[in-house]
PDB file of N, CA and C in Angstrom:
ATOM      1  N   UNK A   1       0.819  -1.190   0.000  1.00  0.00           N
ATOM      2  CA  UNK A   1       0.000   0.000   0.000  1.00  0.00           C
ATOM      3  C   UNK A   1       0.863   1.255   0.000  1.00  0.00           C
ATOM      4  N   UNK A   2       2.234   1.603   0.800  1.00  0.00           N
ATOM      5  CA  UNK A   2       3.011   2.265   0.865  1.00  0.00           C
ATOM      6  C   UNK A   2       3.467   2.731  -0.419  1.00  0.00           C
ATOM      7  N   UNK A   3       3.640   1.541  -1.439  1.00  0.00           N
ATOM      8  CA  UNK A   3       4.274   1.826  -2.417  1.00  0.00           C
ATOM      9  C   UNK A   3       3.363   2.590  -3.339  1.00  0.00           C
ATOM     10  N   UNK A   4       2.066   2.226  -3.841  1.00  0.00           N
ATOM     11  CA  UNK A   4       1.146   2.261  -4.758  1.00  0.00           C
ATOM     12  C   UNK A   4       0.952   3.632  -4.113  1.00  0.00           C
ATOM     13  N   UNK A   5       0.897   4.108  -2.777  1.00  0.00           N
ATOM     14  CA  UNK A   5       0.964   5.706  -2.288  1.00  0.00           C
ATOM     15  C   UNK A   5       1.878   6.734  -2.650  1.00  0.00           C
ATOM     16  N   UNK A   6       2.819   5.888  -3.020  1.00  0.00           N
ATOM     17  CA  UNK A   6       4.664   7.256  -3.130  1.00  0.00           C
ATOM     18  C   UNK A   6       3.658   7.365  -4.703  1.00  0.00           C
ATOM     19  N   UNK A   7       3.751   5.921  -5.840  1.00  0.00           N
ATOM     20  CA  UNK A   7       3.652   6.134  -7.272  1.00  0.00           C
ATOM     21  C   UNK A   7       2.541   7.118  -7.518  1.00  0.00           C
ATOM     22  N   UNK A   8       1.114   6.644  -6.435  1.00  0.00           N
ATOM     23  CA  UNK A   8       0.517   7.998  -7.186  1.00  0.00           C
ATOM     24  C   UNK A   8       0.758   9.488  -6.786  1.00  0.00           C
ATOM     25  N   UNK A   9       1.482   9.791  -5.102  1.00  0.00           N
ATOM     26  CA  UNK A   9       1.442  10.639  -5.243  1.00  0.00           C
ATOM     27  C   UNK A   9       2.909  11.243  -6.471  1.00  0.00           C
ATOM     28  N   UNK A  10       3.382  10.679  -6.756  1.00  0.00           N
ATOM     29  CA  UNK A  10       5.081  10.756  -7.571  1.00  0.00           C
ATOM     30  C   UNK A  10       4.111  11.615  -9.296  1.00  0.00           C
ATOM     31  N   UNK A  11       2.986  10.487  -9.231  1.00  0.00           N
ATOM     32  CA  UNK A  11       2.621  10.411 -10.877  1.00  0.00           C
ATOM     33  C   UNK A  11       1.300  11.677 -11.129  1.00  0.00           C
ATOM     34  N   UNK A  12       1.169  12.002  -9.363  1.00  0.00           N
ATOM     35  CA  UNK A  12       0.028  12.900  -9.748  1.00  0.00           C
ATOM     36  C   UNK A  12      -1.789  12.320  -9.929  1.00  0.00           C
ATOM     37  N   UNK A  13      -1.987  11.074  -9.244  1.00  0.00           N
ATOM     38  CA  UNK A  13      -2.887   9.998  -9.690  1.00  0.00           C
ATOM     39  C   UNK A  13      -3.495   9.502  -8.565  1.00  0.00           C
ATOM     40  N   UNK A  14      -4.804   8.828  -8.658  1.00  0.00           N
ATOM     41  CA  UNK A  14      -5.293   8.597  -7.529  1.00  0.00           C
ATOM     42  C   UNK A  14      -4.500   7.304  -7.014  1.00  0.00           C
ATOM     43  N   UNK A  15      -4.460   6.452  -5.639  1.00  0.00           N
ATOM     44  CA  UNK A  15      -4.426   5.164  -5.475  1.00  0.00           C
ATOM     45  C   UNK A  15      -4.559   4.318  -6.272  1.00  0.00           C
ATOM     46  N   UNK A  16      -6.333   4.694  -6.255  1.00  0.00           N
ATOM     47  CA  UNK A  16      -6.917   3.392  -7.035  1.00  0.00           C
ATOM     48  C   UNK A  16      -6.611   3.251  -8.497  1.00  0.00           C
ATOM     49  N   UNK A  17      -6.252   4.851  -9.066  1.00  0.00           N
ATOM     50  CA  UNK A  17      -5.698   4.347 -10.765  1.00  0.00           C
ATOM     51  C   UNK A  17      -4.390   3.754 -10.593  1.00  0.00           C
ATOM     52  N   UNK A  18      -3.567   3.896  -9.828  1.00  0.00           N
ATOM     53  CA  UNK A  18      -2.214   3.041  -9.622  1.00  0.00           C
ATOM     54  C   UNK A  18      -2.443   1.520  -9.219  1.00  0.00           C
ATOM     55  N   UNK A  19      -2.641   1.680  -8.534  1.00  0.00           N
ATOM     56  CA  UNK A  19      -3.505  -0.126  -8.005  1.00  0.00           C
ATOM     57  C   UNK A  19      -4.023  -0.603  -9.334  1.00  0.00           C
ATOM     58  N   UNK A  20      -4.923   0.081 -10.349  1.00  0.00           N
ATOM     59  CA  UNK A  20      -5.698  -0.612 -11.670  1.00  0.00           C
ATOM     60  C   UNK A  20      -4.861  -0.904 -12.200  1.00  0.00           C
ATOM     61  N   UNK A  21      -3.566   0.307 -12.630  1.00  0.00           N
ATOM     62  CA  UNK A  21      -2.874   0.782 -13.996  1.00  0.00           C
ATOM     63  C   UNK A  21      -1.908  -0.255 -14.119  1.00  0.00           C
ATOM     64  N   UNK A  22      -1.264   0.007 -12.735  1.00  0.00           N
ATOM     65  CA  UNK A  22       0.834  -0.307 -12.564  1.00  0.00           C
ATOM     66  C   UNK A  22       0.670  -1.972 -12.453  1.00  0.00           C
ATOM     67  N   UNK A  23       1.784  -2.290 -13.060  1.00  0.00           N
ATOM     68  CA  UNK A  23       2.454  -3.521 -13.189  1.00  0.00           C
ATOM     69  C   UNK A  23       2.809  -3.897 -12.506  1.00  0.00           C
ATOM     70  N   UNK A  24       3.226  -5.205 -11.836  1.00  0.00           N
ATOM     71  CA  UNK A  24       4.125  -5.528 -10.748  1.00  0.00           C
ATOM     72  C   UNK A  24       5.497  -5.174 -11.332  1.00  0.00           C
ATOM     73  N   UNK A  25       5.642  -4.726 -12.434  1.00  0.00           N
ATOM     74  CA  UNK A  25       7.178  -4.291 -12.539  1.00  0.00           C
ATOM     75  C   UNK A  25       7.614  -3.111 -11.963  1.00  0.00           C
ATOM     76  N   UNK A  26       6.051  -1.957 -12.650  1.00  0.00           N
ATOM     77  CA  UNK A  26       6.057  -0.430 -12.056  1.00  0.00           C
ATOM     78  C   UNK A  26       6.123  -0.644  -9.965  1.00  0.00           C
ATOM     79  N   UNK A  27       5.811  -1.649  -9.943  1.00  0.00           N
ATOM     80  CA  UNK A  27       5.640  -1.845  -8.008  1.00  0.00           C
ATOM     81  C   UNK A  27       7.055  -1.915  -7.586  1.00  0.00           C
ATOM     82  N   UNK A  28       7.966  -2.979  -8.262  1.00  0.00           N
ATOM     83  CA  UNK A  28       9.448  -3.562  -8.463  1.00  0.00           C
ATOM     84  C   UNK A  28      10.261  -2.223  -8.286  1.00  0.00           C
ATOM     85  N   UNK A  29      10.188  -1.680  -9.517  1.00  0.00           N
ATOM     86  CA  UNK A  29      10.913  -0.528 -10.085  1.00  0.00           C
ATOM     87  C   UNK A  29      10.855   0.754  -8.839  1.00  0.00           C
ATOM     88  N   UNK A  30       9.625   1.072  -8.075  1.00  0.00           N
ATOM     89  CA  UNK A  30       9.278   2.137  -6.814  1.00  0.00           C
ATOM     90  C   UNK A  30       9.681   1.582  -6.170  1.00  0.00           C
ATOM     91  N   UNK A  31       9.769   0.284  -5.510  1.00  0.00           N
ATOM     92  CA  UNK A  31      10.330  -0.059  -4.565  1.00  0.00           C
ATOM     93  C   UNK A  31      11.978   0.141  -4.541  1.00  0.00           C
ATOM     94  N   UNK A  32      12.577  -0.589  -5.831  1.00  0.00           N
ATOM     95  CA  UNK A  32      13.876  -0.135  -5.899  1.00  0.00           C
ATOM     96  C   UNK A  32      14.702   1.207  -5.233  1.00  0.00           C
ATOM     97  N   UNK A  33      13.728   2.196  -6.197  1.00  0.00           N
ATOM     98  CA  UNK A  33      14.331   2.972  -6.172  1.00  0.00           C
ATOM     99  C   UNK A  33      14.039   4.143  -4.667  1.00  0.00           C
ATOM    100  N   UNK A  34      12.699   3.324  -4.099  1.00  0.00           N
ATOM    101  CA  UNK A  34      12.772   3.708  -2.683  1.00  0.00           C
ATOM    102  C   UNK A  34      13.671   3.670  -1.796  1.00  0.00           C
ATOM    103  N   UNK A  35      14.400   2.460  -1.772  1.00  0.00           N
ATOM    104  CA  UNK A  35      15.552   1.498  -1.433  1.00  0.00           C
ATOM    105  C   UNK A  35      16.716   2.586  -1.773  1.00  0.00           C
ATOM    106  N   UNK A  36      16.894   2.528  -2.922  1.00  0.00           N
ATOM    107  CA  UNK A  36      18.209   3.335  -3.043  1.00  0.00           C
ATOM    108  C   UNK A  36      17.839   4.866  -2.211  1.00  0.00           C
ATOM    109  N   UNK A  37      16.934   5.540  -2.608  1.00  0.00           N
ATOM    110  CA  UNK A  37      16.953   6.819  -1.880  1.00  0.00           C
ATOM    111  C   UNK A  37      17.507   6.475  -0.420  1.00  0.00           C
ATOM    112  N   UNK A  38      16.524   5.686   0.126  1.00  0.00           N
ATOM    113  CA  UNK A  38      16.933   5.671   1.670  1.00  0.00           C
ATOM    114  C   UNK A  38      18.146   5.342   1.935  1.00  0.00           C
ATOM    115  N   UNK A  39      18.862   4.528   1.087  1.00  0.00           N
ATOM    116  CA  UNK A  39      20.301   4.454   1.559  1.00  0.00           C
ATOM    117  C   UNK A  39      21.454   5.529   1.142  1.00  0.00           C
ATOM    118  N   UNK A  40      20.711   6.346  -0.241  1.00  0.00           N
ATOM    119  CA  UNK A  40      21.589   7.170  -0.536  1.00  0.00           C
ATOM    120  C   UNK A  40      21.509   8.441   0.964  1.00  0.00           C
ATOM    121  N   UNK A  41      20.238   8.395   1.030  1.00  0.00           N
ATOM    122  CA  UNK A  41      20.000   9.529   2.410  1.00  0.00           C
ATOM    123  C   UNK A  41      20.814   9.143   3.998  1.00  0.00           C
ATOM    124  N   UNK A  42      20.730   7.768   3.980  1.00  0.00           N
ATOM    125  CA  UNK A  42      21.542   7.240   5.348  1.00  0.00           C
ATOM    126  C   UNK A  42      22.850   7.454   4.691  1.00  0.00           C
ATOM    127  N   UNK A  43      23.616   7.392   3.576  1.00  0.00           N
ATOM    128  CA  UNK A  43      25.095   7.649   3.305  1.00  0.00           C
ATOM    129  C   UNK A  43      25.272   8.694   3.477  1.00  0.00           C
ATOM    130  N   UNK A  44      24.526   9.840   3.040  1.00  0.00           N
ATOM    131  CA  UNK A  44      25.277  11.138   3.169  1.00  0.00           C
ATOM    132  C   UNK A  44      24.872  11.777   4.676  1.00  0.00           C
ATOM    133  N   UNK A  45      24.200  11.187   5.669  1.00  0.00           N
ATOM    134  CA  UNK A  45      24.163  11.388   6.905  1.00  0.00           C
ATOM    135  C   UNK A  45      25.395  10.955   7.665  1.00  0.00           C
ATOM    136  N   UNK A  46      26.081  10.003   7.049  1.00  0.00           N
ATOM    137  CA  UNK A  46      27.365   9.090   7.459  1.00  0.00           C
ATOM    138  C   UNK A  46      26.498   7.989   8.290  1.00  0.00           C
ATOM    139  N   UNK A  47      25.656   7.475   8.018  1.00  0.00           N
ATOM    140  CA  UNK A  47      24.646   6.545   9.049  1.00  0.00           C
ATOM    141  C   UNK A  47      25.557   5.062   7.882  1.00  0.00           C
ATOM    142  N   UNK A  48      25.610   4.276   9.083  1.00  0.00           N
ATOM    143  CA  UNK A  48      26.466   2.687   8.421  1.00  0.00           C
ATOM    144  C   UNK A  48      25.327   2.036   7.885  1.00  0.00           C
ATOM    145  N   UNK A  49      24.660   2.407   6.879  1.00  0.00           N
ATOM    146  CA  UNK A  49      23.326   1.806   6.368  1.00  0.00           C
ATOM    147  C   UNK A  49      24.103   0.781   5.152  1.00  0.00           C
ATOM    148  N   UNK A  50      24.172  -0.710   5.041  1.00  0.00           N
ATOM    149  CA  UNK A  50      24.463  -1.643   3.940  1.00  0.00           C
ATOM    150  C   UNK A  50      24.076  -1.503   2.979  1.00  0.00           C
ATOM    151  N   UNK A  51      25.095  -1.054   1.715  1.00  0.00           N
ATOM    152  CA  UNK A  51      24.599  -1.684   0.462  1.00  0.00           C
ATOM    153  C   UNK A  51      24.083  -2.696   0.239  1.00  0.00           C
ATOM    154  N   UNK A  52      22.719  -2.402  -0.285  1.00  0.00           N
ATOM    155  CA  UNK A  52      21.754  -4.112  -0.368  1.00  0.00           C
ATOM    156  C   UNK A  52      22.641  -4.902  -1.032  1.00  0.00           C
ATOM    157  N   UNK A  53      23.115  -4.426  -2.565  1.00  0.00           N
ATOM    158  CA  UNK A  53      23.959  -5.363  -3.345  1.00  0.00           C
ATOM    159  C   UNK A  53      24.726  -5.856  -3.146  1.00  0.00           C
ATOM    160  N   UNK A  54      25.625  -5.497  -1.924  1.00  0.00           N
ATOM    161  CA  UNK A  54      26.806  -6.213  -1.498  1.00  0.00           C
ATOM    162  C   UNK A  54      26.193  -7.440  -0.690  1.00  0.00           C
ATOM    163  N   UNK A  55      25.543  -7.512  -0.084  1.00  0.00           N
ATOM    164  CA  UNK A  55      24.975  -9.042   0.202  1.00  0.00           C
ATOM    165  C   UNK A  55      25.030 -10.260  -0.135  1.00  0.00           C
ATOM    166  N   UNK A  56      26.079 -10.760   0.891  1.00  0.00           N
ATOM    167  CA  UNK A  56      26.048 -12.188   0.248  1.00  0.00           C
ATOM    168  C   UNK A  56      25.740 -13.083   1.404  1.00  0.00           C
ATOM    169  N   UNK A  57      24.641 -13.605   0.535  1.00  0.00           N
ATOM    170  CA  UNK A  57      23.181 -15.032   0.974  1.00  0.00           C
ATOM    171  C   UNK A  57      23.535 -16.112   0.858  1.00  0.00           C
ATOM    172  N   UNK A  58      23.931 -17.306   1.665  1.00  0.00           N
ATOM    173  CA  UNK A  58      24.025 -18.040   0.779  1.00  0.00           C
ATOM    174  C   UNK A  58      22.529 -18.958   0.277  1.00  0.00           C
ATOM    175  N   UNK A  59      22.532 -19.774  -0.185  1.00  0.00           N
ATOM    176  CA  UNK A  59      21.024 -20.633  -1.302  1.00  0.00           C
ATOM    177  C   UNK A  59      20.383 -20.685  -0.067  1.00  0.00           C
ATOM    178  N   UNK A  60      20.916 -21.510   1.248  1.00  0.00           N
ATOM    179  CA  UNK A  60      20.112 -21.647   2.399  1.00  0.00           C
ATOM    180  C   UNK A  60      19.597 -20.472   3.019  1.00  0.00           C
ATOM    181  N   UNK A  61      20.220 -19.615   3.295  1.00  0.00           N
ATOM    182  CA  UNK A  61      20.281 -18.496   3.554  1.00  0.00           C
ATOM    183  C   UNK A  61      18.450 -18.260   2.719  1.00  0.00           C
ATOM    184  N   UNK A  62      18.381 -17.687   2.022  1.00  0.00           N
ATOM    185  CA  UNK A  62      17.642 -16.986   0.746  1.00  0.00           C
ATOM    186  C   UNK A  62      16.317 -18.172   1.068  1.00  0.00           C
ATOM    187  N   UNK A  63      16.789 -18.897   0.857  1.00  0.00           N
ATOM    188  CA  UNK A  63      15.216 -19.824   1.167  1.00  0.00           C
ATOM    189  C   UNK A  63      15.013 -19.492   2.417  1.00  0.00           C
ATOM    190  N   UNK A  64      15.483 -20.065   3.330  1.00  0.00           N
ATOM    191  CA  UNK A  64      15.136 -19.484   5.200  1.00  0.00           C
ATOM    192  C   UNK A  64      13.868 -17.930   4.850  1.00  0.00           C
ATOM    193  N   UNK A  65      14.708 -17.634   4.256  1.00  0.00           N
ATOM    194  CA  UNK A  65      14.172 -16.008   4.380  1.00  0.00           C
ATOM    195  C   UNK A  65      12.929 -15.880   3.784  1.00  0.00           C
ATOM    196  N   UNK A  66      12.813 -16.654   2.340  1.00  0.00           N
ATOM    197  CA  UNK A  66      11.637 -16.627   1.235  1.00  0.00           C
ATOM    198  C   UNK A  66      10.532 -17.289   2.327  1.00  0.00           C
ATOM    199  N   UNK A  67      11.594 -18.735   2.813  1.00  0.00           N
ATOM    200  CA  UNK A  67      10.082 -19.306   3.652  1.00  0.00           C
ATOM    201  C   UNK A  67       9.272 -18.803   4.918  1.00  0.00           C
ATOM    202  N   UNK A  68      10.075 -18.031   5.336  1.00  0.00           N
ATOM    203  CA  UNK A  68       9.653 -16.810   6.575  1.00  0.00           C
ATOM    204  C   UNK A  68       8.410 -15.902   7.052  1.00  0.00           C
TER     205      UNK A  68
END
């Protein structure tokens, strides 16, 4: 719900046309780049916030988590 809130207010649009319209890619893609903001904002605070990408899962790891 968070997300489908940033896109419409981002796109200028109600909820519910975002909820009809957007793709699970357009959902993918806001989330991403939610992600990066917040970490670009914890970096330049100097806050020790992890690069998601540097993460390393291993297979067990990643399932544990999926099955969670």
């Amino acid at each position: 719900m968070i997300t489908i809130g940033r896109m419409a207010e981002r796109f200028g649009m109600l909820p519910s046309q975002v909820a009809q319209q957007a793709t699970t890619y357009d959902l993918m893609i806001s989330d991403v780049l939610a992600t990066y903001d917040r970490y670009q904002a914890s970096k330049s605070k100097g806050k020790g916030l992890a690069d998601p990408s540097t993460f390393n899962f291993t297979q067990e790891e990643l399932l544990k988590i999926k099955n969670s």
